[in-house]
N, C-alpha and C. Protein backbone atom coordinates (compact mmCIF):
# COMPACT_ATOMS: atom_id res chain seq x y z
N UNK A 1 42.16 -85.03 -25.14
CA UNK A 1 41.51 -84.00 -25.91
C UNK A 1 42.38 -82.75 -25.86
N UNK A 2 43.23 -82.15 -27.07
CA UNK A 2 43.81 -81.13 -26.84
C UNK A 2 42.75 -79.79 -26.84
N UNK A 3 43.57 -78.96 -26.61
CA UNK A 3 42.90 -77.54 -26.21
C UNK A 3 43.57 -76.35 -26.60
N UNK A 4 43.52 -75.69 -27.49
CA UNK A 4 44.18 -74.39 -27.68
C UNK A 4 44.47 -73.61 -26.70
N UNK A 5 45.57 -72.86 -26.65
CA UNK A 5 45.46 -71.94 -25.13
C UNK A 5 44.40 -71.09 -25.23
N UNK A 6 43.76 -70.49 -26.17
CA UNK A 6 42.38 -69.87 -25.69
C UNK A 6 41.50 -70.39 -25.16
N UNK A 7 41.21 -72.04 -25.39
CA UNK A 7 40.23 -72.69 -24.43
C UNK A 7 40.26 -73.11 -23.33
N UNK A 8 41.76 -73.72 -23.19
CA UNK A 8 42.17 -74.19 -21.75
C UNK A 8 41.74 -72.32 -21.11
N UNK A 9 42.48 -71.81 -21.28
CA UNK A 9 41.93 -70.44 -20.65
C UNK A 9 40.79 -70.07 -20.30
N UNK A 10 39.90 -70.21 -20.66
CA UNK A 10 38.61 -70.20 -20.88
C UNK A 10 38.06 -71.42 -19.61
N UNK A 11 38.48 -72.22 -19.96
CA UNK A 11 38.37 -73.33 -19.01
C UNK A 11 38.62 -73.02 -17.64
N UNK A 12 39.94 -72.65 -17.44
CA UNK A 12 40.80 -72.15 -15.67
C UNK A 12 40.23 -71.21 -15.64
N UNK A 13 39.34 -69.80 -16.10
CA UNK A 13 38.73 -68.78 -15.37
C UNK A 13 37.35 -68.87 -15.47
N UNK A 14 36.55 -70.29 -15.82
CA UNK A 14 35.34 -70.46 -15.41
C UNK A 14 35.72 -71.66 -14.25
N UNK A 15 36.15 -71.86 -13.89
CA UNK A 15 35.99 -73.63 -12.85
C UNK A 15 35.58 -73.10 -11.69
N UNK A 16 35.65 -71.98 -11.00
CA UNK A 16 35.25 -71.98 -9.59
C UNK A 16 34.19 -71.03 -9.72
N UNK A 17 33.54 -70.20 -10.31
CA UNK A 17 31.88 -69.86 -10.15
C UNK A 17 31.82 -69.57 -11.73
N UNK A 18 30.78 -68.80 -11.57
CA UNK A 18 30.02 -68.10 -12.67
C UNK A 18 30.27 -66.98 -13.55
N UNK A 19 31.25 -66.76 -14.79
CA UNK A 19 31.58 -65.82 -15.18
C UNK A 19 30.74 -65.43 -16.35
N UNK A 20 30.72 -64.03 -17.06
CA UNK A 20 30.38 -63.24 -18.19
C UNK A 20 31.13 -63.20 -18.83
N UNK A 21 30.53 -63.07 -20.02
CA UNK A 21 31.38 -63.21 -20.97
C UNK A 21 32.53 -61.97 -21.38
N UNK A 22 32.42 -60.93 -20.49
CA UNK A 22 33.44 -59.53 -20.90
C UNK A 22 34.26 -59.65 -19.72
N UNK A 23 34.26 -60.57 -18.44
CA UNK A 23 35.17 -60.92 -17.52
C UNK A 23 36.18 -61.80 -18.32
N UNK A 24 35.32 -62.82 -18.61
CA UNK A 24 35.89 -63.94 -19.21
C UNK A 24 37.17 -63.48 -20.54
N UNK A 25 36.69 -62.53 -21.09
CA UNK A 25 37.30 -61.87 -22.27
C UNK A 25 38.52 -61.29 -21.94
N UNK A 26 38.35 -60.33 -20.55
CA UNK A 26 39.34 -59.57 -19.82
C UNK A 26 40.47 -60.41 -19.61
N UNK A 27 40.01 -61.29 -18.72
CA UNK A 27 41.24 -62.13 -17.76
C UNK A 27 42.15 -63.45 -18.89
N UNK A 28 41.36 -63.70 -20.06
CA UNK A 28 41.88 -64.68 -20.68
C UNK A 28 42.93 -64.10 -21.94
N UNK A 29 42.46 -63.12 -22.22
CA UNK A 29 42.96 -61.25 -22.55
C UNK A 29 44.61 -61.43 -22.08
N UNK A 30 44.55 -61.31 -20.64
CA UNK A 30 45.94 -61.58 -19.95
C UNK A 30 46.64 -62.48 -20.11
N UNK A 31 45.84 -63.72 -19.81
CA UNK A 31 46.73 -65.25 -19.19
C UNK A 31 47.49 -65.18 -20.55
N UNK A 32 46.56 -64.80 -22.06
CA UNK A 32 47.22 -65.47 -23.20
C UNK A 32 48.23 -64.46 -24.08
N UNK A 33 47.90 -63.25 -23.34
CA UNK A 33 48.39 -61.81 -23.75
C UNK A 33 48.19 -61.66 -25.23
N UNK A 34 47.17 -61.81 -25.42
CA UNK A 34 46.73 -61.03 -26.43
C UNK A 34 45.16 -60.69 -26.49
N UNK A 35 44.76 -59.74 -27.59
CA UNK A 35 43.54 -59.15 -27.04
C UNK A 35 42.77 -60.57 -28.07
N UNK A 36 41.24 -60.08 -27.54
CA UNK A 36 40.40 -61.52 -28.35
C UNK A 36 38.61 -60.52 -28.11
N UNK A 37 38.58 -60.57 -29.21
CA UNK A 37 37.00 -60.09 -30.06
C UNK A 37 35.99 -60.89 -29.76
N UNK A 38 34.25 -59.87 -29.17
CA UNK A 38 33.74 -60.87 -28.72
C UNK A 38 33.28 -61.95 -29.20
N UNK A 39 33.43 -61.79 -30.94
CA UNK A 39 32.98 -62.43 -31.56
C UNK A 39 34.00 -64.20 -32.00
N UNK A 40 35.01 -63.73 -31.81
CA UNK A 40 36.24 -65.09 -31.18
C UNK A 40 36.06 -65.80 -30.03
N UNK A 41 35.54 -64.97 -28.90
CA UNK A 41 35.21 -65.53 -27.31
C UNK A 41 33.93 -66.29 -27.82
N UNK A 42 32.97 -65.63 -28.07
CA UNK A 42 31.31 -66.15 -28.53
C UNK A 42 31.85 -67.79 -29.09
N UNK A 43 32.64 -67.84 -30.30
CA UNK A 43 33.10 -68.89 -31.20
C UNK A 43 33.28 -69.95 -29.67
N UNK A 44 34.41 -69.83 -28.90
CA UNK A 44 35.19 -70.51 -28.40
C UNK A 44 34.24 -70.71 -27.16
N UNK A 45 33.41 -70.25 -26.70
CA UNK A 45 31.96 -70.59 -25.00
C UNK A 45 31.53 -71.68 -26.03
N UNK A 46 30.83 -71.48 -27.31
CA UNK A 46 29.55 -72.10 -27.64
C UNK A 46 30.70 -73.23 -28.25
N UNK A 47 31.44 -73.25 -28.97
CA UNK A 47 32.36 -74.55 -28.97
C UNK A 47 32.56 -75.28 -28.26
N UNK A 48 33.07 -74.58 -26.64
CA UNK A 48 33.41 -75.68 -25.47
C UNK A 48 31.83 -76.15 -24.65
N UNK A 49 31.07 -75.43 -25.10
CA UNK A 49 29.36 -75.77 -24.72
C UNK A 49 29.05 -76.91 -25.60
N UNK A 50 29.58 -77.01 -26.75
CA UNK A 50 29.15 -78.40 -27.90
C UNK A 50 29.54 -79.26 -27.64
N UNK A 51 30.98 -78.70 -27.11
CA UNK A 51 31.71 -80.60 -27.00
C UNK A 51 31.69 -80.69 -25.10
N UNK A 52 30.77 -80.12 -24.51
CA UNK A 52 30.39 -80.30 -22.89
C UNK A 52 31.13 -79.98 -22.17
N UNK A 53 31.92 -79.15 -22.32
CA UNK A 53 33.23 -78.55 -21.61
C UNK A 53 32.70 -77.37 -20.69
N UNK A 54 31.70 -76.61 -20.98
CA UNK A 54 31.42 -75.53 -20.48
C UNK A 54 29.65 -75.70 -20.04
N UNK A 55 29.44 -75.16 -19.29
CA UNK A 55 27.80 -75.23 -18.87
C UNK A 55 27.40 -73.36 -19.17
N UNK A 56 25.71 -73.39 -19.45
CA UNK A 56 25.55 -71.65 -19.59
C UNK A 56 24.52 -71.62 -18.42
N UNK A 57 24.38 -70.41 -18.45
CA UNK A 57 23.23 -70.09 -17.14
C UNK A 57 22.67 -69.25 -17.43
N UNK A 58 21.85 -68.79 -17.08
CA UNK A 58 21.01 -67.43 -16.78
C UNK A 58 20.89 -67.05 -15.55
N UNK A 59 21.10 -65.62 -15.00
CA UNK A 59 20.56 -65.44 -13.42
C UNK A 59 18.93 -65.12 -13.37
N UNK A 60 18.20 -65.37 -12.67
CA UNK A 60 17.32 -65.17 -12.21
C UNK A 60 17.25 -64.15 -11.18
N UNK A 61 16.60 -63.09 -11.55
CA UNK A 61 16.70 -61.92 -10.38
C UNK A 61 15.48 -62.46 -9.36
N UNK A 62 14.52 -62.78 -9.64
CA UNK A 62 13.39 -63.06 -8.59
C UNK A 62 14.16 -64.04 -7.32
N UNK A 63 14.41 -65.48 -7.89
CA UNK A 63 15.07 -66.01 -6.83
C UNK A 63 16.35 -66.11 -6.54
N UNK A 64 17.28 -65.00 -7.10
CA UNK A 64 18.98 -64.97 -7.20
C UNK A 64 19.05 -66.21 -7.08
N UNK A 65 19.00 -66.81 -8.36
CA UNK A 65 19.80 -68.57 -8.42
C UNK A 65 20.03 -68.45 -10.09
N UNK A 66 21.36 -69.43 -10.40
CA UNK A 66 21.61 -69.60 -11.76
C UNK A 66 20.79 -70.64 -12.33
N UNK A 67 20.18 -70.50 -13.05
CA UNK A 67 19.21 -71.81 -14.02
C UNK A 67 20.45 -71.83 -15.48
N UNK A 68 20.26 -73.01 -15.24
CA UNK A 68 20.98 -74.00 -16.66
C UNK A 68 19.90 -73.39 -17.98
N UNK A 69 20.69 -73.07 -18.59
CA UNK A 69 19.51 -72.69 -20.03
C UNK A 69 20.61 -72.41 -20.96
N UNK A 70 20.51 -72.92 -22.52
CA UNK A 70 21.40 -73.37 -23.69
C UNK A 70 21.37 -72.01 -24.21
N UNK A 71 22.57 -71.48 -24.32
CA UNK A 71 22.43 -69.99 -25.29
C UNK A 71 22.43 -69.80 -26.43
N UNK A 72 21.90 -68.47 -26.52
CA UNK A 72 21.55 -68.59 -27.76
C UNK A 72 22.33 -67.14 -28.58
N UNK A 73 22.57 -68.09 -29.37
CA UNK A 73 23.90 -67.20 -30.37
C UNK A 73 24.35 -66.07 -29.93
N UNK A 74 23.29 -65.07 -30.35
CA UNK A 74 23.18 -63.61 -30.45
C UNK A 74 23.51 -63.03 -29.19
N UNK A 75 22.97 -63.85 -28.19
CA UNK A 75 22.44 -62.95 -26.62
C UNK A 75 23.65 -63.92 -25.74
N UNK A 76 24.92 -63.57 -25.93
CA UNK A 76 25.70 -64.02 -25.05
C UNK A 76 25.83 -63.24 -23.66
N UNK A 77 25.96 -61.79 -24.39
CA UNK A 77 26.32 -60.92 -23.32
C UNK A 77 25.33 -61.04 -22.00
N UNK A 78 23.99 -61.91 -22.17
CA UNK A 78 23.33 -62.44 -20.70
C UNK A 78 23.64 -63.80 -20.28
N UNK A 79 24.53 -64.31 -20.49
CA UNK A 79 24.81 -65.62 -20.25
C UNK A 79 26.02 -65.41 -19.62
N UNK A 80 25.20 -66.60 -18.35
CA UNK A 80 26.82 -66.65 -17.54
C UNK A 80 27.67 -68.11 -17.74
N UNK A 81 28.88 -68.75 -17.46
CA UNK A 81 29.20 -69.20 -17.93
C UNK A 81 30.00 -70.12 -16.74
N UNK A 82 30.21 -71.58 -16.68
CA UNK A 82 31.11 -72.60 -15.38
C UNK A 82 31.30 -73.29 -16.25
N UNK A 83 32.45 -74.09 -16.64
CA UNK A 83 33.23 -75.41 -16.71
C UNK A 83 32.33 -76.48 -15.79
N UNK A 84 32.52 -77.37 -16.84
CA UNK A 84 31.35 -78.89 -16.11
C UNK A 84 32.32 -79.69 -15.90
N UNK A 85 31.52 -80.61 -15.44
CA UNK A 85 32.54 -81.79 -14.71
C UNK A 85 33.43 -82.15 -15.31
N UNK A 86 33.16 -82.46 -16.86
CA UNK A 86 34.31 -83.04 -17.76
C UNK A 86 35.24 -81.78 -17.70
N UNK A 87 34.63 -80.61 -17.79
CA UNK A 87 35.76 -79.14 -18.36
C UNK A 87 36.85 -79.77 -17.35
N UNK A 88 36.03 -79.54 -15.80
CA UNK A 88 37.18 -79.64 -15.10
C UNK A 88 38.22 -80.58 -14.72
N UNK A 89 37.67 -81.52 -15.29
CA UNK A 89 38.77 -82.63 -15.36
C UNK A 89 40.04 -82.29 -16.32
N UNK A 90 39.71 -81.50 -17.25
CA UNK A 90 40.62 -80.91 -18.19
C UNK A 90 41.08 -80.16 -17.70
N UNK A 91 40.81 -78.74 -16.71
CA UNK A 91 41.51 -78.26 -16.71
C UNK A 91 42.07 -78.40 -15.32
N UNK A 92 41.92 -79.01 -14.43
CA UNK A 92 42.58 -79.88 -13.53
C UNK A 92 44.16 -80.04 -14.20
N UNK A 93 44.23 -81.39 -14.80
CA UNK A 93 45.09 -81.45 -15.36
C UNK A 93 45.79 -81.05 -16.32
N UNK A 94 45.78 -79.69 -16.59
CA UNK A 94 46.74 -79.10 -17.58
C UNK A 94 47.03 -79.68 -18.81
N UNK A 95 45.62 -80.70 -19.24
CA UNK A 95 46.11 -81.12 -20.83
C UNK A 95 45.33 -80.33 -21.42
């Protein structure tokens, strides 16, 4: 499965916890050196969320725990964001 460098990116700065989407924007910002609109990032979460690459969350302030819950378009900026098992098999291996 190829991957544009914006997704593999996307991929390597979600695999080890839980990111937002204006972290996510920042650091992938760098790796690819160029800037990227949230509305390009939004495109590219809910893309790698379609084809199971990415998992979403919500935090829960009552019991500080992430719950799995499918986002929804508009309201990214509350969604947090991990690479799933398959992501990380991808981005494991650098294809």
């Amino acid at each position: 499965m190829g991957l544009s460098d914006l997704e593999y990116a996307v991929l390597s700065w979600t695999v080890h916890d839980y990111e937002a989407i204006h972290t996510i924007r920042d650091n992938v910002a760098t790796d690819i050196n160029r800037k990227i609109s949230d509305m390009e990032l939004g495109q590219v979460l809910l893309g790698l969320h379609s084809r199971d690459l990415l998992e979403s969350y919500v935090y829960d302030d009552k019991t500080q725990q992430y719950i799995a819950s499918p986002p929804k378009g508009n309201e990214l900026s509350s969604v947090w964001w991990l690479t799933s098992e398959q992501g990380k098999e991808i981005a494991n291996s650098g294809d």
